[in-house]
Protein backbone atom coordinates (compact mmCIF):
# COMPACT_ATOMS: atom_id res chain seq x y z
CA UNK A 1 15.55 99.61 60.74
CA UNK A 2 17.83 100.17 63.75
CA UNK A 3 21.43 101.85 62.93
CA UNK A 4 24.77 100.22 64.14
CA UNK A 5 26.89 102.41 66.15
CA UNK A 6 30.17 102.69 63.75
CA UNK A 7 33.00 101.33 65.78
CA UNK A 8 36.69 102.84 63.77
CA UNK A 9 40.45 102.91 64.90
CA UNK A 10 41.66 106.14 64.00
CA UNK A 11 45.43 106.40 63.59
CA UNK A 12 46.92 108.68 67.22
CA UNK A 13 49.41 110.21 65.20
CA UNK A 14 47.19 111.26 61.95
CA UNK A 15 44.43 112.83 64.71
CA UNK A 16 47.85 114.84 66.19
CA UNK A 17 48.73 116.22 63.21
CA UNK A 18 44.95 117.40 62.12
CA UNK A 19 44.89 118.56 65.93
CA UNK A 20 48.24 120.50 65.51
CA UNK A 21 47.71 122.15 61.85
CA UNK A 22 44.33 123.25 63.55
CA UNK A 23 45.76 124.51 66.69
CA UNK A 24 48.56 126.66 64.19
CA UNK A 25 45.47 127.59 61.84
CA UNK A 26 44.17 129.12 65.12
CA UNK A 27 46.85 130.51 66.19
CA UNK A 28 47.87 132.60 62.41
CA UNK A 29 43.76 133.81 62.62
CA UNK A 30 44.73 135.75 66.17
CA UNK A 31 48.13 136.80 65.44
CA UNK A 32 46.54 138.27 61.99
CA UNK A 33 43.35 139.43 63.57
CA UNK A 34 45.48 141.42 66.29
CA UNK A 35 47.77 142.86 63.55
CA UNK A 36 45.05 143.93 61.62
CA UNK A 37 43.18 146.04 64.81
CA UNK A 38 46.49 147.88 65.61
CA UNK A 39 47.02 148.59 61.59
CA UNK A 40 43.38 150.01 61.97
CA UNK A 41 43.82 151.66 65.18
CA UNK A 42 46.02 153.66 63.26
CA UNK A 43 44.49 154.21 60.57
CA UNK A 44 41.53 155.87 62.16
CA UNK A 45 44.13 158.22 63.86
CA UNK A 46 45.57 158.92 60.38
CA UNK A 47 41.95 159.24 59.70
CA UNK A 48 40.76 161.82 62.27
CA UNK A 49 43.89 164.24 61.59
CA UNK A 50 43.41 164.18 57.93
CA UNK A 51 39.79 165.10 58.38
CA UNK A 52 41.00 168.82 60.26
CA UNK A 53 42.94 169.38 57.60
CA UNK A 54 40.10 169.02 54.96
CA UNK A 55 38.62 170.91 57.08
CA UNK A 56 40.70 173.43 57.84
CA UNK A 57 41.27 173.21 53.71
CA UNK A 58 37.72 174.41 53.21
CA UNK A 59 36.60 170.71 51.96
CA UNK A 60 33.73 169.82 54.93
CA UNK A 61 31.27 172.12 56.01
CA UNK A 62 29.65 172.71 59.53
CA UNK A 63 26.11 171.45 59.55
CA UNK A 64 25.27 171.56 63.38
CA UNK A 65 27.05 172.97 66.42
CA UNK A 66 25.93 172.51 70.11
CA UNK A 67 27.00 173.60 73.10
CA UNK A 68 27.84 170.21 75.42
CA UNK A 69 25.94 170.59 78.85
CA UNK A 70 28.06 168.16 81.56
CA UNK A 71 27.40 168.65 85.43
CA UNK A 72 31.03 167.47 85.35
CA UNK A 73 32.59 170.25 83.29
CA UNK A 74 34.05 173.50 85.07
CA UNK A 75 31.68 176.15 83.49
CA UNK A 76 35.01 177.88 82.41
CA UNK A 77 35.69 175.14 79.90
CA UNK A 78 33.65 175.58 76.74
CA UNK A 79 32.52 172.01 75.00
CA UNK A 80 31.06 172.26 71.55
CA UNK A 81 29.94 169.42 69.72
CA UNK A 82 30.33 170.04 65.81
CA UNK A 83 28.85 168.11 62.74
CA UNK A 84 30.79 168.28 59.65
CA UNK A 85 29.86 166.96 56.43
CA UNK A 86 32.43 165.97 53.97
CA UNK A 87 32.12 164.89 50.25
CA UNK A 88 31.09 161.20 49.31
CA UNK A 89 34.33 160.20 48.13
CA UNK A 90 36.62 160.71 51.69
CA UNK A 91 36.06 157.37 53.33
CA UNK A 92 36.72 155.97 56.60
CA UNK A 93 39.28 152.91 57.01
CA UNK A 94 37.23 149.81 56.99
CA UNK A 95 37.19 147.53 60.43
CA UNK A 96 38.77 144.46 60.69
CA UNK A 97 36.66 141.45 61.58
CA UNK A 98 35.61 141.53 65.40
CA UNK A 99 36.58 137.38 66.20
CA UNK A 100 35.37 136.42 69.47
CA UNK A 101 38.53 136.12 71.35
CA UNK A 102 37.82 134.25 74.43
CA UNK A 103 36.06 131.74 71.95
CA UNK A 104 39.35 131.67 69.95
CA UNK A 105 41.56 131.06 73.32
CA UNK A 106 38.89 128.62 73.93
CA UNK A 107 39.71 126.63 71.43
CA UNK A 108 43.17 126.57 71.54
CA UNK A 109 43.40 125.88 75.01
CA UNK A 110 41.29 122.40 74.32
CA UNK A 111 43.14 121.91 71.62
CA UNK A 112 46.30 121.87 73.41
CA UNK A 113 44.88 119.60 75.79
CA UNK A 114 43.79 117.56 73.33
CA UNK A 115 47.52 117.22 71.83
CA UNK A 116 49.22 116.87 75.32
CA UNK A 117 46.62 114.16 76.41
CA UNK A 118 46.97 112.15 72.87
CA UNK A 119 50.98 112.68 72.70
CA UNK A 120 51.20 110.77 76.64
CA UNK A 121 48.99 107.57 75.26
CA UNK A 122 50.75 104.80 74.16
CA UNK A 123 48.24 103.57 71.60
CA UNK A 124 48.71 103.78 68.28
CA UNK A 125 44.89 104.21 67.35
CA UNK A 126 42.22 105.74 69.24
CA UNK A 127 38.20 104.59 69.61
CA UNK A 128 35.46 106.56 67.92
CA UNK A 129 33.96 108.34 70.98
CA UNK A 130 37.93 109.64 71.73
CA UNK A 131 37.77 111.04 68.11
CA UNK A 132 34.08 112.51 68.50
CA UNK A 133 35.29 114.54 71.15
CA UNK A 134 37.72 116.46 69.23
CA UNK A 135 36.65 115.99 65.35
CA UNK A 136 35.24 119.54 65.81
CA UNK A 137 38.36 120.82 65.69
CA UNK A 138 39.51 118.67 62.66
CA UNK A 139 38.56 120.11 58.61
């Protein structure tokens, strides 16, 4: 038994707001995500000087030191490379989720398009294949 293609009028103006609250959706996700990498940024600097002072408090305790061997270095420059263990419970600041930004400005750019092409028609409903072309974008 052979399908029929489904043939519906969607309503221009209800596919421009979904388009729009998914565009802002978008758009909160990468203003968030960016806040949260400079929040963690420094957090891992507040992170590295706290860990000299356990250090230098007697908390962490040298486990390997090496001498770092660079063609590039003057020889009067002396590069060590130290391992320091510290206790279970000090913990580093946990990484935001890594979004895949051109993916995300991707998006947004088609669905801005999307919006500016829809807001210049004047129909008041658009065809199926119109709406299959941006329903991805549409929860």
């Amino acid at each position: 038994m052979a399908q029929k293609p489904i043939s519906v009028k969607v309503s221009t103006k209800k596919v421009i707001d979904a388009l729009e609250k998914a565009l802002a959706e978008r758009n909160k996700t990468v203003a968030d995500n960016e806040k949260a990498k400079k929040e963690y940024e420094k957090a891992v600097k507040d992170f590295q000087d706290s860990l000299a002072e356990m250090f230098r408090a007697g908390k962490g305790k040298v486990t390997s030191v090496s001498k770092s061997h660079n063609f590039r270095y003057n020889e009067e420059q002396n590069k060590y490379e130290l391992t320091i263990e510290f206790p279970a419970s000090v913990k580093a600041p946990k990484e935001p989720e890594n979004l895949n930004d051109w993916v995300m400005k991707s998006e947004i750019e088609e669905l801005e398009n999307a919006v500016a092409v829809l807001r210049m028609t004047d129909e008041e409903t658009i065809n199926t294949s119109t709406y299959k072309g941006v329903a991805r974008f549409i929860k």
